[in-house]
N, C-alpha and C. Protein backbone atom coordinates (compact mmCIF):
# COMPACT_ATOMS: atom_id res chain seq x y z
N UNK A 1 -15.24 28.45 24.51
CA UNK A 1 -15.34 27.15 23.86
C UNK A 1 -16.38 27.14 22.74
N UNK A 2 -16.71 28.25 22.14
CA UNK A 2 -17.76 27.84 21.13
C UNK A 2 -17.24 28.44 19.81
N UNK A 3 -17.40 27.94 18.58
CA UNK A 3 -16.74 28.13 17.70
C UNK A 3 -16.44 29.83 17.22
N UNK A 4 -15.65 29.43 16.09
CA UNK A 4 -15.50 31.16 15.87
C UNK A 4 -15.35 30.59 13.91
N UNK A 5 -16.38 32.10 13.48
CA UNK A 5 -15.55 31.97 12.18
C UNK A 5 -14.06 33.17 12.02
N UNK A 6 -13.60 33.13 11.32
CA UNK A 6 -12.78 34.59 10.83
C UNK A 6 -12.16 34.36 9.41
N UNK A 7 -12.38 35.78 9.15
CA UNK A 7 -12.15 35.75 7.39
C UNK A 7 -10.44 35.90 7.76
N UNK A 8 -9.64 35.28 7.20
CA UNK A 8 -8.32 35.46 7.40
C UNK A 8 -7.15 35.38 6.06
N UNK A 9 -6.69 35.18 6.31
CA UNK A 9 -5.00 35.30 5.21
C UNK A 9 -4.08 34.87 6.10
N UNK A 10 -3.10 33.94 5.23
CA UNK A 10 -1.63 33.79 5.75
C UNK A 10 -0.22 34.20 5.07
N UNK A 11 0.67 34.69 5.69
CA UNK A 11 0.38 34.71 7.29
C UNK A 11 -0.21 35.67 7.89
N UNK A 12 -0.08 35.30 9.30
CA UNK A 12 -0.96 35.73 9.80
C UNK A 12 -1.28 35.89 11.31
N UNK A 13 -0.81 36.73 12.09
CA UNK A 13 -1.11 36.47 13.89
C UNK A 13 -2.00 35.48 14.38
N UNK A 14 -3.59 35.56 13.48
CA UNK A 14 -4.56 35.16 14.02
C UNK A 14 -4.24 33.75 13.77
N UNK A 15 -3.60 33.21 13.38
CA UNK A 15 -3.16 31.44 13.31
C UNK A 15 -2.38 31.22 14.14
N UNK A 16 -1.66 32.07 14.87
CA UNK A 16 -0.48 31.92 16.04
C UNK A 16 -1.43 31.99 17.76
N UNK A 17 -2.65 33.01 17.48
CA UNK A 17 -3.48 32.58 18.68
C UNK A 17 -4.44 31.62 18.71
N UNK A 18 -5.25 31.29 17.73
CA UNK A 18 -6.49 30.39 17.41
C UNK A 18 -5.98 29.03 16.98
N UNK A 19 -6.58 28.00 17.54
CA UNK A 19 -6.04 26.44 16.91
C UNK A 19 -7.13 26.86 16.08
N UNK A 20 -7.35 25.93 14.79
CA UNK A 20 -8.40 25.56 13.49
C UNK A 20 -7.65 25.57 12.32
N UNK A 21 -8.82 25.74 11.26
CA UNK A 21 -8.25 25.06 10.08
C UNK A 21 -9.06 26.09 8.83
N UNK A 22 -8.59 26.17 7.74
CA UNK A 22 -8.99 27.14 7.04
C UNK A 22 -10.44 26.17 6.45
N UNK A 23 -11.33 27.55 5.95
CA UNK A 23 -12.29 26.32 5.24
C UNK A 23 -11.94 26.53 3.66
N UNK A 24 -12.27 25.07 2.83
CA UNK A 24 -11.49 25.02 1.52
C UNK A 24 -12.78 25.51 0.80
N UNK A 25 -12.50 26.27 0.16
CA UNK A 25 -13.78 27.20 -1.08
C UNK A 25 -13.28 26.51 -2.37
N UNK A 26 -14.03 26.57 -2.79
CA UNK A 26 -14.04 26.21 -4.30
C UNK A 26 -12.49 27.22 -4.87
N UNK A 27 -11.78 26.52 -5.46
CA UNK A 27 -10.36 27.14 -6.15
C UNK A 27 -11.07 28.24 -6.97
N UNK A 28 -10.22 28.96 -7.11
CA UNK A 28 -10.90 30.35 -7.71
C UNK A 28 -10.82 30.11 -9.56
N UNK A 29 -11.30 31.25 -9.82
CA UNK A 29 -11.56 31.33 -11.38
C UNK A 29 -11.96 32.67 -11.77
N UNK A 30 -11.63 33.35 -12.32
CA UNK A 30 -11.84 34.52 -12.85
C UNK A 30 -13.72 34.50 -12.97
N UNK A 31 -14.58 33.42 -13.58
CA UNK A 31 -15.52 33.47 -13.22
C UNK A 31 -16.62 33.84 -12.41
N UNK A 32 -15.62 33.09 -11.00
CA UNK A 32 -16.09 33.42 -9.48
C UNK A 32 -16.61 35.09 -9.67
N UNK A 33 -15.89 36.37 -9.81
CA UNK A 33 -16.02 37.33 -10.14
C UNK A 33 -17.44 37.93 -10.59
N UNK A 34 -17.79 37.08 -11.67
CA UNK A 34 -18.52 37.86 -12.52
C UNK A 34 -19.92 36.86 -12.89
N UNK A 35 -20.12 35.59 -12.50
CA UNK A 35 -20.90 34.33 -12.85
C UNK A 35 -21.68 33.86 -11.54
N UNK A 36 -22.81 34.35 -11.27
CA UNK A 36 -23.18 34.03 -10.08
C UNK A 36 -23.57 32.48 -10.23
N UNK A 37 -23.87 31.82 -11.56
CA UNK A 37 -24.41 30.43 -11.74
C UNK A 37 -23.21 29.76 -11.11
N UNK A 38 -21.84 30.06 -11.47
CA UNK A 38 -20.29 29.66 -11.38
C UNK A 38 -20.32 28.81 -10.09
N UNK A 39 -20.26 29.42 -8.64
CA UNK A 39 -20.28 29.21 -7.33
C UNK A 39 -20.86 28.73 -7.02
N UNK A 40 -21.14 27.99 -5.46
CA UNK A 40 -21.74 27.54 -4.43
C UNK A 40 -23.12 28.34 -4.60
N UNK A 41 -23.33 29.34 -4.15
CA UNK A 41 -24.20 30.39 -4.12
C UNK A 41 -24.51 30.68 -5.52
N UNK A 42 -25.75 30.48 -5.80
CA UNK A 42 -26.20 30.87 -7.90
C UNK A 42 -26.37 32.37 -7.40
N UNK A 43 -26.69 32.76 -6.48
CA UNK A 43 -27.24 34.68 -6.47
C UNK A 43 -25.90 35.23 -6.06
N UNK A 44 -25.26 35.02 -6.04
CA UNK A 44 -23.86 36.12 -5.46
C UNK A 44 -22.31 35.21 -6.28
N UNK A 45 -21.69 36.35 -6.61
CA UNK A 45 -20.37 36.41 -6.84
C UNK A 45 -19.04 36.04 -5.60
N UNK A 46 -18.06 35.55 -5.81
CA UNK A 46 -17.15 35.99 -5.16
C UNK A 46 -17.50 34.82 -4.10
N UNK A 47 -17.87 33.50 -4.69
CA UNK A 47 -17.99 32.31 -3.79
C UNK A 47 -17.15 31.50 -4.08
N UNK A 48 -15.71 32.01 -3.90
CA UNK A 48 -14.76 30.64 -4.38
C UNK A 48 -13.24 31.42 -3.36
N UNK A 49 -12.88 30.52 -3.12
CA UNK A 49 -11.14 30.75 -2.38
C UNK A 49 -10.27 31.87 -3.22
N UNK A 50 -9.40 32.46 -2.89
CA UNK A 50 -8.67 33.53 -3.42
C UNK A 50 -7.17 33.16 -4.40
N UNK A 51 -6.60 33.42 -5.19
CA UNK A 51 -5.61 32.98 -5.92
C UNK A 51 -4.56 31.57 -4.59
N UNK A 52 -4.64 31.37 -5.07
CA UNK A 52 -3.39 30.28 -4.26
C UNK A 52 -2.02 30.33 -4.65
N UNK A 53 -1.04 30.44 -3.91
CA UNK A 53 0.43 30.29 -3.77
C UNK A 53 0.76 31.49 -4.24
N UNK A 54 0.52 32.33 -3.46
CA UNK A 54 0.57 34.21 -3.70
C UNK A 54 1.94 34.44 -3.08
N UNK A 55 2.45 34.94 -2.69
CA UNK A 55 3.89 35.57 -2.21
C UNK A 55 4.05 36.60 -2.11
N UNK A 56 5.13 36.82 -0.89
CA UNK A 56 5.64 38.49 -0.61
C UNK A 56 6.46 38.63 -1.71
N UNK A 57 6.68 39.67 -2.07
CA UNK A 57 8.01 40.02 -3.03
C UNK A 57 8.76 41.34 -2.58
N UNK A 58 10.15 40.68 -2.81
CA UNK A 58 11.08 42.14 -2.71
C UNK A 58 11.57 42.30 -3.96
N UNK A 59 11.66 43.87 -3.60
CA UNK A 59 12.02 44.96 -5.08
C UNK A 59 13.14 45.36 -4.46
N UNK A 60 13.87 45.52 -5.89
CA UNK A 60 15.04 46.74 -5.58
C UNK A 60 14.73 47.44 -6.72
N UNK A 61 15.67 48.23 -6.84
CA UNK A 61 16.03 49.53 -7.80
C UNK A 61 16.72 48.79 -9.16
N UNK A 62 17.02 49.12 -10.17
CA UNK A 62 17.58 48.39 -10.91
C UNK A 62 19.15 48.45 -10.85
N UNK A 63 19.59 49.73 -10.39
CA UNK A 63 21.27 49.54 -9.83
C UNK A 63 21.55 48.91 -8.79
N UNK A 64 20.80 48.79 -8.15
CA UNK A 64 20.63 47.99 -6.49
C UNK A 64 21.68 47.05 -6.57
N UNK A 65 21.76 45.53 -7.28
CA UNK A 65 22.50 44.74 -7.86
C UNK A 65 24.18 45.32 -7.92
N UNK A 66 24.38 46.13 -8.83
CA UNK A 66 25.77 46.97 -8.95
C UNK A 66 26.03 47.74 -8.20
N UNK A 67 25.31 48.27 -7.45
CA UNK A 67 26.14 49.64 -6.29
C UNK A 67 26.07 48.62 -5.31
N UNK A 68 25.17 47.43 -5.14
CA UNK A 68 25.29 47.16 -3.73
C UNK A 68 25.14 46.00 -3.52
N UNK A 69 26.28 45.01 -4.25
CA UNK A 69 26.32 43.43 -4.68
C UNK A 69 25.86 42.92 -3.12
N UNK A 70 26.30 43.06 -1.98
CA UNK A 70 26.45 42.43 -0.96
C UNK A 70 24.86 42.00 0.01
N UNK A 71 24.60 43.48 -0.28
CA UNK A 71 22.96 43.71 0.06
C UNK A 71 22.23 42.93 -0.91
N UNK A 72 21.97 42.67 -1.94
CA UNK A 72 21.58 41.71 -2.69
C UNK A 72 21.67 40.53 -2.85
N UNK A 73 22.80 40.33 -2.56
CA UNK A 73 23.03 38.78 -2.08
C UNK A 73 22.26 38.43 -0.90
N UNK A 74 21.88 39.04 0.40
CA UNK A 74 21.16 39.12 1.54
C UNK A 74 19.95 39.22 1.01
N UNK A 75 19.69 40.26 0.41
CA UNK A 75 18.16 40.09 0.30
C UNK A 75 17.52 38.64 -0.85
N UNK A 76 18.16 38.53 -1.65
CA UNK A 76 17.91 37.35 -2.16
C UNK A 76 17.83 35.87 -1.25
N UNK A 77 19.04 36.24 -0.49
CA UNK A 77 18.96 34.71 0.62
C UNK A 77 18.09 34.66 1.79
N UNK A 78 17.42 36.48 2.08
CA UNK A 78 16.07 36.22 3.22
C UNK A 78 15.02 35.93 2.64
N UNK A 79 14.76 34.52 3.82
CA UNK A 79 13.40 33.87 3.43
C UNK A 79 12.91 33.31 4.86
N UNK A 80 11.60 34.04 5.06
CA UNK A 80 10.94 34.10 5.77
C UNK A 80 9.70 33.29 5.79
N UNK A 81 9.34 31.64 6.81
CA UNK A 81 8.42 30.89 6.41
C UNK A 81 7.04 31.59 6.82
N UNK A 82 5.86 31.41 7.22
CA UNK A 82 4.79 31.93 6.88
C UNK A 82 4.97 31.65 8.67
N UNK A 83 4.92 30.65 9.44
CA UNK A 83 4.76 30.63 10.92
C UNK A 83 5.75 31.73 11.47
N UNK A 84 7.33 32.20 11.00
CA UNK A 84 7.87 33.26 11.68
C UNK A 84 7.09 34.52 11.25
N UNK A 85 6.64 34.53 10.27
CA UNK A 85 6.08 35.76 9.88
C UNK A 85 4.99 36.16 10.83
N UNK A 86 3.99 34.88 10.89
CA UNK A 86 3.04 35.03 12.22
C UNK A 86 3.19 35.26 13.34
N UNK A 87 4.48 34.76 13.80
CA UNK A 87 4.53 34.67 15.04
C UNK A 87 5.49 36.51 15.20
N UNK A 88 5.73 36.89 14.61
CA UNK A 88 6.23 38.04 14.32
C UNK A 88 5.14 39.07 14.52
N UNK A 89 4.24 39.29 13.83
CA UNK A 89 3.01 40.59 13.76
C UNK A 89 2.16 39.84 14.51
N UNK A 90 2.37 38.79 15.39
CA UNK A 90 1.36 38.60 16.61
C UNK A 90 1.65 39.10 17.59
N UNK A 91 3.00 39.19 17.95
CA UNK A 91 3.84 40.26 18.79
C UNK A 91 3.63 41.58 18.55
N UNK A 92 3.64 42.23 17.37
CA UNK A 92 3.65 43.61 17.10
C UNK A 92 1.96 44.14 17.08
N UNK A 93 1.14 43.14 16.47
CA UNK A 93 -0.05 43.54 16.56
C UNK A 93 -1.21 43.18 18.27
N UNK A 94 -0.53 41.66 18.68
CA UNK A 94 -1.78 41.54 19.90
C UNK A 94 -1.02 41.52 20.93
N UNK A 95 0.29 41.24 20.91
CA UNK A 95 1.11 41.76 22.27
C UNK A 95 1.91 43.12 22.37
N UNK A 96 1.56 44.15 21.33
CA UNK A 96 1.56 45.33 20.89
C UNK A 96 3.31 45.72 21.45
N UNK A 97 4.12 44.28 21.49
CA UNK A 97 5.29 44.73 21.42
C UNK A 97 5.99 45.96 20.33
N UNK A 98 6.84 46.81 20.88
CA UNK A 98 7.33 47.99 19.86
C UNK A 98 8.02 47.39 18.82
N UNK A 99 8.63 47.28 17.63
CA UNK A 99 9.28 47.25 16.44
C UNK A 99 10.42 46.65 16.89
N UNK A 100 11.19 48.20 17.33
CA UNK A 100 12.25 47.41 17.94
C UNK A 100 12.63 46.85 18.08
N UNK A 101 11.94 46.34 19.40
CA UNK A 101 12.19 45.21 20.32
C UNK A 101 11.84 43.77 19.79
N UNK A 102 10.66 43.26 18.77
CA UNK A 102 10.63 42.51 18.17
C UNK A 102 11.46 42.57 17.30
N UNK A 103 12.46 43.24 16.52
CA UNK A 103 13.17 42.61 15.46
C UNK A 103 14.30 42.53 16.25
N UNK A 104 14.61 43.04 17.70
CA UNK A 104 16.24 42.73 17.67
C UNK A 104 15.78 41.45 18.84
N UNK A 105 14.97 41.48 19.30
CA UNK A 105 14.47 39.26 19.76
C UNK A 105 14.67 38.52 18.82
N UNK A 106 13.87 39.22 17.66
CA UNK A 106 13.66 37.90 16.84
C UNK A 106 14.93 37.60 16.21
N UNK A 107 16.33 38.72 15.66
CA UNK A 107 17.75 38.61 15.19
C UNK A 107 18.74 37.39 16.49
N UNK A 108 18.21 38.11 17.92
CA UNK A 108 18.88 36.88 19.00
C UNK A 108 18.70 35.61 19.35
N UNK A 109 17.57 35.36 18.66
CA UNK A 109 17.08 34.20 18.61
C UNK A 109 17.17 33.18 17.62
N UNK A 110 17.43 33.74 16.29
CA UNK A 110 17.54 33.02 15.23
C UNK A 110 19.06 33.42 14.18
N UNK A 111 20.22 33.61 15.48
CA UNK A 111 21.56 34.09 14.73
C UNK A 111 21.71 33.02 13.86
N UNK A 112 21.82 31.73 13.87
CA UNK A 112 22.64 30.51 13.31
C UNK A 112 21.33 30.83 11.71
N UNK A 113 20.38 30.98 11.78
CA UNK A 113 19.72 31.35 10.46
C UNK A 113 19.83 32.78 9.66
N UNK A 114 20.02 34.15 10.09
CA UNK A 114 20.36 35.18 9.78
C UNK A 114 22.05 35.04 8.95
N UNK A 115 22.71 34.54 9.83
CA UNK A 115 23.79 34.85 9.61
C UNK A 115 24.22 33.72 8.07
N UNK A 116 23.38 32.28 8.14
CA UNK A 116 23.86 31.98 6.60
C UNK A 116 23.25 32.50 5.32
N UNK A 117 22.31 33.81 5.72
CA UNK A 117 21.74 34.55 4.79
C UNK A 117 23.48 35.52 4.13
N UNK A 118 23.67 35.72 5.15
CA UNK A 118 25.41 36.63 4.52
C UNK A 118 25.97 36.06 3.85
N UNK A 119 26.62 36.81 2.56
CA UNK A 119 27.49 35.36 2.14
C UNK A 119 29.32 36.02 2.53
N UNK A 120 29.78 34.52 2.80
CA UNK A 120 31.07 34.77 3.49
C UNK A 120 31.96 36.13 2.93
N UNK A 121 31.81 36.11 1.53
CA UNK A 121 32.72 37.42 1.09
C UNK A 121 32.05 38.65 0.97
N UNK A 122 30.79 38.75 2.10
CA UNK A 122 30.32 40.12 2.65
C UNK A 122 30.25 40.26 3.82
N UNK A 123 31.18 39.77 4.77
CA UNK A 123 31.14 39.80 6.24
C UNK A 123 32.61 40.39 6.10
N UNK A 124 32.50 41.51 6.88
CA UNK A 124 33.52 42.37 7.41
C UNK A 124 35.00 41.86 8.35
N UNK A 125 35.86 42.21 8.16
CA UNK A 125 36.77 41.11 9.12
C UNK A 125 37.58 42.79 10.06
């Protein structure tokens, strides 16, 4: 019962075990960097919150698109919110479930969402 800090990122496991709340830093600025007057702190750098509204990104190849319309269409339509993502590598990292076994739970659990990632004229008959 007594508090905790932790330096964190989302997502993120550690938000799927810990209730709290992030603390809000000053919005960043290229400043932050290099201006110790800039910040909270006049003697130290690097006293402000980190870029905001950052994102995963997927790459393909640049033929990716033409050799493999179907796969692209899928990967364009997976989107993954920040709580499955957590609740995902909280399994793999603190309930040290295997790979595996977390991705083919997490596919049985969430068919009715996987499956409108396909689009109808790439499902096999």
């Amino acid at each position: 019962k007594k508090p905790i800090l932790i330096l964190n990122w989302t997502p993120n496991f550690i938000e799927k075990l810990y209730d709290g709340k992030f603390v809000e830093f000053p919005n960043y600025s290229k400043k932050c960097e290099t201006d110790p007057k800039w910040g909270t702190n006049k003697k130290e750098v690097y006293d402000c919150g980190n870029p905001k509204n950052g994102w995963l990104k997927k790459v393909v190849s640049r033929n990716f698109p033409k050799e493999w319309p179907c796969a692209f269409e899928i990967l364009k339509n997976i989107d993954f919110n920040n709580s499955m993502i957590s609740e995902l590598t909280k399994q793999l990292e603190y309930g040290k479930m295997p790979l595996k076994r977390v991705a083919y739970q997490w596919f049985d659990q969430h068919k009715d969402l996987w499956k409108k990632w396909i689009p109808k004229n790439c499902i096999a008959k």
